[in-house]
PDB file of N, CA and C in Angstrom:
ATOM      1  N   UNK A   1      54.296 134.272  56.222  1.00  0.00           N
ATOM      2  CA  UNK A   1      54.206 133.650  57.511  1.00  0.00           C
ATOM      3  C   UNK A   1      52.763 133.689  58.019  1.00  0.00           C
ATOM      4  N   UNK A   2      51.970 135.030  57.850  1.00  0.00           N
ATOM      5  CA  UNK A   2      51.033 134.955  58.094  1.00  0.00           C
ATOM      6  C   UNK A   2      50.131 133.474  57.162  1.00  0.00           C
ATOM      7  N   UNK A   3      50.223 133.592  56.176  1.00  0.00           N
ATOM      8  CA  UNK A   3      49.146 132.369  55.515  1.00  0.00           C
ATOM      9  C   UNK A   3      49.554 130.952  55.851  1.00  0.00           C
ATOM     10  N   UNK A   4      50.669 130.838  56.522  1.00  0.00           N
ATOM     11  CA  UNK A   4      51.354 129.811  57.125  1.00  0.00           C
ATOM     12  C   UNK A   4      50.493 129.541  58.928  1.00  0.00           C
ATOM     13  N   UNK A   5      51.097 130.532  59.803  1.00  0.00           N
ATOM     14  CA  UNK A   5      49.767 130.871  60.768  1.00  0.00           C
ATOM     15  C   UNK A   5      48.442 130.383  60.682  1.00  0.00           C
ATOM     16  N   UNK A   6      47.951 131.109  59.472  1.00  0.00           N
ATOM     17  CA  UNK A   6      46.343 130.677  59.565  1.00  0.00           C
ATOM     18  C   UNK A   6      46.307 129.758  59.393  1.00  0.00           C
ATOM     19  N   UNK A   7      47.207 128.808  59.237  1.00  0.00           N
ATOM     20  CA  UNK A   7      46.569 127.348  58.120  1.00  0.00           C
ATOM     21  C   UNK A   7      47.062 126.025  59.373  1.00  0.00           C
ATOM     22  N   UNK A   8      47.650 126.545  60.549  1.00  0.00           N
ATOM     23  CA  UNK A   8      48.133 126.238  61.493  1.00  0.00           C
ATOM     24  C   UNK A   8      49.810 125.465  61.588  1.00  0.00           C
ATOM     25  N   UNK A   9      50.247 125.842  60.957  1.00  0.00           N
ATOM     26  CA  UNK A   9      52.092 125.739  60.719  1.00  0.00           C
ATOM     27  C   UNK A   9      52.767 126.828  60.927  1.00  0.00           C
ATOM     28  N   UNK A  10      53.515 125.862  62.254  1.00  0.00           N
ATOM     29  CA  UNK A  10      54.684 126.623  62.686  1.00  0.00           C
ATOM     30  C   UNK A  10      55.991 126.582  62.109  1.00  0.00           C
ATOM     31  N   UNK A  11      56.722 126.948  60.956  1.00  0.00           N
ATOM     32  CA  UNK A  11      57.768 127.009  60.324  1.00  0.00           C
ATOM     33  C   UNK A  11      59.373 126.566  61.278  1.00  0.00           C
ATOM     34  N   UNK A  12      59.711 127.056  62.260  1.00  0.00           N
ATOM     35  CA  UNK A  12      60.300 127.298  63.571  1.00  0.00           C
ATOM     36  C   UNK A  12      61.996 126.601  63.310  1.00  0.00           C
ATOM     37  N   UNK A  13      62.037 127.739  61.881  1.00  0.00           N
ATOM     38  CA  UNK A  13      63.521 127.289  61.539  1.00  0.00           C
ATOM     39  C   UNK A  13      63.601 128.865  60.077  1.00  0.00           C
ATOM     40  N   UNK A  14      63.663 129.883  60.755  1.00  0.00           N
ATOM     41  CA  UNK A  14      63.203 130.636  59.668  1.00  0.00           C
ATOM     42  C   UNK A  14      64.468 131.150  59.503  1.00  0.00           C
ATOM     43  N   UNK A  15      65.250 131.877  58.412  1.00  0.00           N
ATOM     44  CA  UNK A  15      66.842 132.036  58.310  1.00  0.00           C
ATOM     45  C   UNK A  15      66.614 132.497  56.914  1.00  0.00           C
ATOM     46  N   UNK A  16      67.531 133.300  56.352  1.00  0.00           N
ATOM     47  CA  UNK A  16      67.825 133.765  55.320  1.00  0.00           C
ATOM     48  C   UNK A  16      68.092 132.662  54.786  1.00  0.00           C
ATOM     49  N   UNK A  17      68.482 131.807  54.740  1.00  0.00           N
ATOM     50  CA  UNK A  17      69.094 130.345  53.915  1.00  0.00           C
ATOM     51  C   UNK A  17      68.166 129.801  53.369  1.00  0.00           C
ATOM     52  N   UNK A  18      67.004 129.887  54.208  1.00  0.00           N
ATOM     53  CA  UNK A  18      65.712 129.126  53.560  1.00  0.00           C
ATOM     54  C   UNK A  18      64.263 129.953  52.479  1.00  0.00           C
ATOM     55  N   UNK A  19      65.334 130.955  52.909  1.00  0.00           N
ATOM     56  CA  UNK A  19      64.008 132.186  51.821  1.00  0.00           C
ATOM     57  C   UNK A  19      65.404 131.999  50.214  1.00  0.00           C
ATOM     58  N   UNK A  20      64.258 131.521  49.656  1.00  0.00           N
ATOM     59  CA  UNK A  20      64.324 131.498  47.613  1.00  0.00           C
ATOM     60  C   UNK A  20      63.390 132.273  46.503  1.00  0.00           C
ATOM     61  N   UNK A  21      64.244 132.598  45.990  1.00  0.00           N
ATOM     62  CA  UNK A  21      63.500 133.238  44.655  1.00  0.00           C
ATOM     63  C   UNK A  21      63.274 132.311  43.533  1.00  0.00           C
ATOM     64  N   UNK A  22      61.476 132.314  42.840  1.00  0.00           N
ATOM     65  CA  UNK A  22      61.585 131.104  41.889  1.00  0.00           C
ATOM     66  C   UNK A  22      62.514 131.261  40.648  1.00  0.00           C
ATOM     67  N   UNK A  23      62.882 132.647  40.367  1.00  0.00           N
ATOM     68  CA  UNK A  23      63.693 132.577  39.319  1.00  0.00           C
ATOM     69  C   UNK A  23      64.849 134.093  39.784  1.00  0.00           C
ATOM     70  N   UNK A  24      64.881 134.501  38.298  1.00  0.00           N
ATOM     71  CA  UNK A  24      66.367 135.498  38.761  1.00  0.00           C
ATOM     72  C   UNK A  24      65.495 137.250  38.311  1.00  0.00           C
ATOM     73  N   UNK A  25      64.470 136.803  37.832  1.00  0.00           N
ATOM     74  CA  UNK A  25      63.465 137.620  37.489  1.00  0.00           C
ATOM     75  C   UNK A  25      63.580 138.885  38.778  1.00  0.00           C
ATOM     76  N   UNK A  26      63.510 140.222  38.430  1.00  0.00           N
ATOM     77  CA  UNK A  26      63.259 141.227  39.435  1.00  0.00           C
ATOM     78  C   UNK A  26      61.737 141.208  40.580  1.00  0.00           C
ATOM     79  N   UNK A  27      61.156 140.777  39.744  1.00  0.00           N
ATOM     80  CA  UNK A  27      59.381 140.183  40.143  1.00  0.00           C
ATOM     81  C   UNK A  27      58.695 139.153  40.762  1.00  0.00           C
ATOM     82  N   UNK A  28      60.439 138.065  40.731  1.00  0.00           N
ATOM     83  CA  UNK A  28      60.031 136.956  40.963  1.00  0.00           C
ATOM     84  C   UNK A  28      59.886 136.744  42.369  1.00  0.00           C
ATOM     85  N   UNK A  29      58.889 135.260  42.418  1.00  0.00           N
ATOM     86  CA  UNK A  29      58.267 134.932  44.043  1.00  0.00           C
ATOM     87  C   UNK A  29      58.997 134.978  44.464  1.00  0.00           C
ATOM     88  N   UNK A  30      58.915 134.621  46.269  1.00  0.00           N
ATOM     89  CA  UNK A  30      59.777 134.366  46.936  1.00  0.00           C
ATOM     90  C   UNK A  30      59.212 133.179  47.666  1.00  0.00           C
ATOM     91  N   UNK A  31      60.061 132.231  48.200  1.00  0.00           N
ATOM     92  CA  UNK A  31      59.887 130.854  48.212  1.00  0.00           C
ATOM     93  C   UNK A  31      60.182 130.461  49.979  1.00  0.00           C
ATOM     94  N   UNK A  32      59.230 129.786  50.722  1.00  0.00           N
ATOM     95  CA  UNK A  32      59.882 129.430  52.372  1.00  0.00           C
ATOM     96  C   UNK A  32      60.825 127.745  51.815  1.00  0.00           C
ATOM     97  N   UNK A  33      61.641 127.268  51.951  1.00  0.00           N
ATOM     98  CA  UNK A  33      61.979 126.244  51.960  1.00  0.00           C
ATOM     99  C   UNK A  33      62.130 125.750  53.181  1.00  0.00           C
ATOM    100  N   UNK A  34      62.516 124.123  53.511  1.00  0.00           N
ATOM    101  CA  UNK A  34      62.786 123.509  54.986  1.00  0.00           C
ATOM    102  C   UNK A  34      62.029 123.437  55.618  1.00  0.00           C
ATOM    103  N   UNK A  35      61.120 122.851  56.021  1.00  0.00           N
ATOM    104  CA  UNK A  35      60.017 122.812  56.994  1.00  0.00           C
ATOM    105  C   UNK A  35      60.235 121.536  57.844  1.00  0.00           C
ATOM    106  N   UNK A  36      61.378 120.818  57.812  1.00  0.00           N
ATOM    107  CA  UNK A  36      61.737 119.838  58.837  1.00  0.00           C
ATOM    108  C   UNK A  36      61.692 120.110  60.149  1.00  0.00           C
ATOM    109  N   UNK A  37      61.464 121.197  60.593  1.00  0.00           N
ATOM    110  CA  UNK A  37      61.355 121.156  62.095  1.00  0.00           C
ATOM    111  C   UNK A  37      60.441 122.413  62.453  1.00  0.00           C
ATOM    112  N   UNK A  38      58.910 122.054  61.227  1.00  0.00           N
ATOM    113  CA  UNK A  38      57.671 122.845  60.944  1.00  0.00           C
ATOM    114  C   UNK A  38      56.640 121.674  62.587  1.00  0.00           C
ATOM    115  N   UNK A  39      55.930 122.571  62.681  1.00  0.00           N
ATOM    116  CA  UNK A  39      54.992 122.016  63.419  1.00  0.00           C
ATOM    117  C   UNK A  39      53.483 122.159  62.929  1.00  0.00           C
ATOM    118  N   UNK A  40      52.815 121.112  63.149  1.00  0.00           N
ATOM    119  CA  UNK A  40      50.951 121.710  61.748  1.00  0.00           C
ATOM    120  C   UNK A  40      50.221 121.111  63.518  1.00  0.00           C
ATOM    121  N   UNK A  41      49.199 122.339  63.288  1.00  0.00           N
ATOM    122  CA  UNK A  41      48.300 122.342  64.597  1.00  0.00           C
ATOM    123  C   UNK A  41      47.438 121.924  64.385  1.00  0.00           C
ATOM    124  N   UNK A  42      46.096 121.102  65.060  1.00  0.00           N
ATOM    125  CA  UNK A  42      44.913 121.009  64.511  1.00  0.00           C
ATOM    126  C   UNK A  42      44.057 122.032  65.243  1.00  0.00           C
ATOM    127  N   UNK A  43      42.750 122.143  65.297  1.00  0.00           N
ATOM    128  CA  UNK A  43      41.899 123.188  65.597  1.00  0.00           C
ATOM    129  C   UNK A  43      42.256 123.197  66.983  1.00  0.00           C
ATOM    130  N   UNK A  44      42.341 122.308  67.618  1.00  0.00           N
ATOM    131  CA  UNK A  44      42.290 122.161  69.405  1.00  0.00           C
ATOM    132  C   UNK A  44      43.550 122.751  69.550  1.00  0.00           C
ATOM    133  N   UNK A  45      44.220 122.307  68.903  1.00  0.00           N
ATOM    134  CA  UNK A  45      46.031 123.131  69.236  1.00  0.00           C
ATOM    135  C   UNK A  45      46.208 124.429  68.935  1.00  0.00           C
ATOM    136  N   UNK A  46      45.560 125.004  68.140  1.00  0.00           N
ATOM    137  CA  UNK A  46      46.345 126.415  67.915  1.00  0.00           C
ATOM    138  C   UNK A  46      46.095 127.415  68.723  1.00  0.00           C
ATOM    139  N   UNK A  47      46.235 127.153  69.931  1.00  0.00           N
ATOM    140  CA  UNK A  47      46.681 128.336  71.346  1.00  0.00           C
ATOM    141  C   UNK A  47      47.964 127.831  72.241  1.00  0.00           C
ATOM    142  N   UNK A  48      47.678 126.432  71.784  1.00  0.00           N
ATOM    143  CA  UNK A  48      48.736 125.497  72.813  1.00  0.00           C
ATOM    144  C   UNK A  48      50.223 125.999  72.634  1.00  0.00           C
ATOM    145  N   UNK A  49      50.925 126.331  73.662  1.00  0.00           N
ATOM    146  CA  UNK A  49      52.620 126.313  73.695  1.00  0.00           C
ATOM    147  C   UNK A  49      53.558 125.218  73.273  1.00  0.00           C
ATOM    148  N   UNK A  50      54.193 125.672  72.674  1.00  0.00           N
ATOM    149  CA  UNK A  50      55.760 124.695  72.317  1.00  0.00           C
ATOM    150  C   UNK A  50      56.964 124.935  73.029  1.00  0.00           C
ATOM    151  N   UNK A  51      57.177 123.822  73.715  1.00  0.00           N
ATOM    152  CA  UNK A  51      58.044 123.582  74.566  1.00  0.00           C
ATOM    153  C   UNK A  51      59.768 123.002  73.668  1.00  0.00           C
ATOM    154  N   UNK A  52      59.617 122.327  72.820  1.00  0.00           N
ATOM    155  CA  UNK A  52      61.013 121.818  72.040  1.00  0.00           C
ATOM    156  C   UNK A  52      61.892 123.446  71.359  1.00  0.00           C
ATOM    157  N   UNK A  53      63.346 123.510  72.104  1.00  0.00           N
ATOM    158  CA  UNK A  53      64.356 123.975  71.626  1.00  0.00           C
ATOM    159  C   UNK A  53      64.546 123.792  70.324  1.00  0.00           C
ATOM    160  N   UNK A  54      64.154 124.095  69.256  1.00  0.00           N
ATOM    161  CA  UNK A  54      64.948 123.821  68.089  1.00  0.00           C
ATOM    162  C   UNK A  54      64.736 125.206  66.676  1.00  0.00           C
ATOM    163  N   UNK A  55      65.598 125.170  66.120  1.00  0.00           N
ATOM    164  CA  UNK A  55      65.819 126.061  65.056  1.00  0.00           C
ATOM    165  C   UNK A  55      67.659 126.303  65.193  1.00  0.00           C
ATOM    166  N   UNK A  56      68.023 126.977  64.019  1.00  0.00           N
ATOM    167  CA  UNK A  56      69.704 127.304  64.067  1.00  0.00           C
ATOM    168  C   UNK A  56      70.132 128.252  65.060  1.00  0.00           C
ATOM    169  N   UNK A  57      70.845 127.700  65.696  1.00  0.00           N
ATOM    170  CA  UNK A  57      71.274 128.301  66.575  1.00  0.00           C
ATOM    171  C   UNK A  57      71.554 129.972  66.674  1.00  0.00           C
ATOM    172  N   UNK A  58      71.990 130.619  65.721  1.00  0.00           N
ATOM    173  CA  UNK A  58      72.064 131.981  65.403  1.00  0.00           C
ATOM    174  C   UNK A  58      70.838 132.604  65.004  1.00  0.00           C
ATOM    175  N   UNK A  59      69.663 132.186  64.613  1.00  0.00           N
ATOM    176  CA  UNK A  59      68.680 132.650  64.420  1.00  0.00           C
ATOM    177  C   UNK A  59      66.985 132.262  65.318  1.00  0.00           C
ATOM    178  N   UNK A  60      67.830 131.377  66.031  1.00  0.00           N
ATOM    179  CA  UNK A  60      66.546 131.422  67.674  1.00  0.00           C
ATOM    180  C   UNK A  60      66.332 132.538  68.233  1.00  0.00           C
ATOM    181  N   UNK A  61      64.744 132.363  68.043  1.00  0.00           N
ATOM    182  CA  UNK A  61      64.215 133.773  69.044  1.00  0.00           C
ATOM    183  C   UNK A  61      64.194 133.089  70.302  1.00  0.00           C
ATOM    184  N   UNK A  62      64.470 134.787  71.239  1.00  0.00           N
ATOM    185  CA  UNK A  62      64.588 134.222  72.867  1.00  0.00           C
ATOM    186  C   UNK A  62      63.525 133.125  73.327  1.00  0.00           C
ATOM    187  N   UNK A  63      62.579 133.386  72.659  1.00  0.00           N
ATOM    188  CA  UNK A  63      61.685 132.816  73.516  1.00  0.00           C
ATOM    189  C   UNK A  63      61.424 131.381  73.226  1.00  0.00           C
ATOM    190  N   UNK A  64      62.152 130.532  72.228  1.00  0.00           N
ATOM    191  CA  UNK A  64      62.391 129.615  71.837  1.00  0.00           C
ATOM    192  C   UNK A  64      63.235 128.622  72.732  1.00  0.00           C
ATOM    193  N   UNK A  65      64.404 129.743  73.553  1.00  0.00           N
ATOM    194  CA  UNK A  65      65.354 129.156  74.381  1.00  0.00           C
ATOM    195  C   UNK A  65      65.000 129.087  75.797  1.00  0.00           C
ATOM    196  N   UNK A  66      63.983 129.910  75.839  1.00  0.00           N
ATOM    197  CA  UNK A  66      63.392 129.989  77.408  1.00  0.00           C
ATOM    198  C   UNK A  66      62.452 128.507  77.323  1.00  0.00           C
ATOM    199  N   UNK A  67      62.618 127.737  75.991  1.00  0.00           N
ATOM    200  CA  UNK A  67      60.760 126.604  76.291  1.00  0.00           C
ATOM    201  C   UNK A  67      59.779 126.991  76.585  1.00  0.00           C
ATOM    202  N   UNK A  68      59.339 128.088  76.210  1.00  0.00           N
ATOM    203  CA  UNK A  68      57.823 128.248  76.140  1.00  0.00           C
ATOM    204  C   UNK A  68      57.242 129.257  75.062  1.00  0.00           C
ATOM    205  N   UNK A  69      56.889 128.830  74.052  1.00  0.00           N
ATOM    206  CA  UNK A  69      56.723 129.840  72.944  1.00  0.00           C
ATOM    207  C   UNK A  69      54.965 129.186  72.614  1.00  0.00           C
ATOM    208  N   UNK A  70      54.776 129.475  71.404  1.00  0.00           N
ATOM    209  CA  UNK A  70      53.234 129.689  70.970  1.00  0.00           C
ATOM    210  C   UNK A  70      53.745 130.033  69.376  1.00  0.00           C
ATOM    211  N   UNK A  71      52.680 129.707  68.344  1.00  0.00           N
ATOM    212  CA  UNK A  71      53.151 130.211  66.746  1.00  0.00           C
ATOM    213  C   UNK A  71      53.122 131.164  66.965  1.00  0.00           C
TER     214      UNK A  71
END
């Protein structure tokens, strides 16, 4: 998440459903999938707040539901 952060993407749908392993390997990566309701900042944006409700419903952080969050 962090190298996601720096690069200015907000993921903002994060869930066990979407974390993958590339193989069955004990070693193997681990994978973010879904980024349909990712947000990419440009330099001027990445302090700016996000106001849109969205991610699965069981795994929204509060502050997602209040409308006013930040990556």
């Amino acid at each position: 998440m962090k190298h996601l952060h720096d690069h200015g993407i907000c993921h903002r749908d994060l869930k066990p459903e979407n974390f993958l392993f590339l193989d069955k390997r004990e070693e193997a990566e681990i994978k973010i999938i879904d980024f349909g309701l990712s947000k990419k900042f440009d330099h001027a944006e990445m302090m700016s707040e996000m106001k849109t409700i969205v991610g699965t419903p069981f795994y929204v952080a509060p502050e997602v539901l209040s409308g006013n969050y930040d990556r």
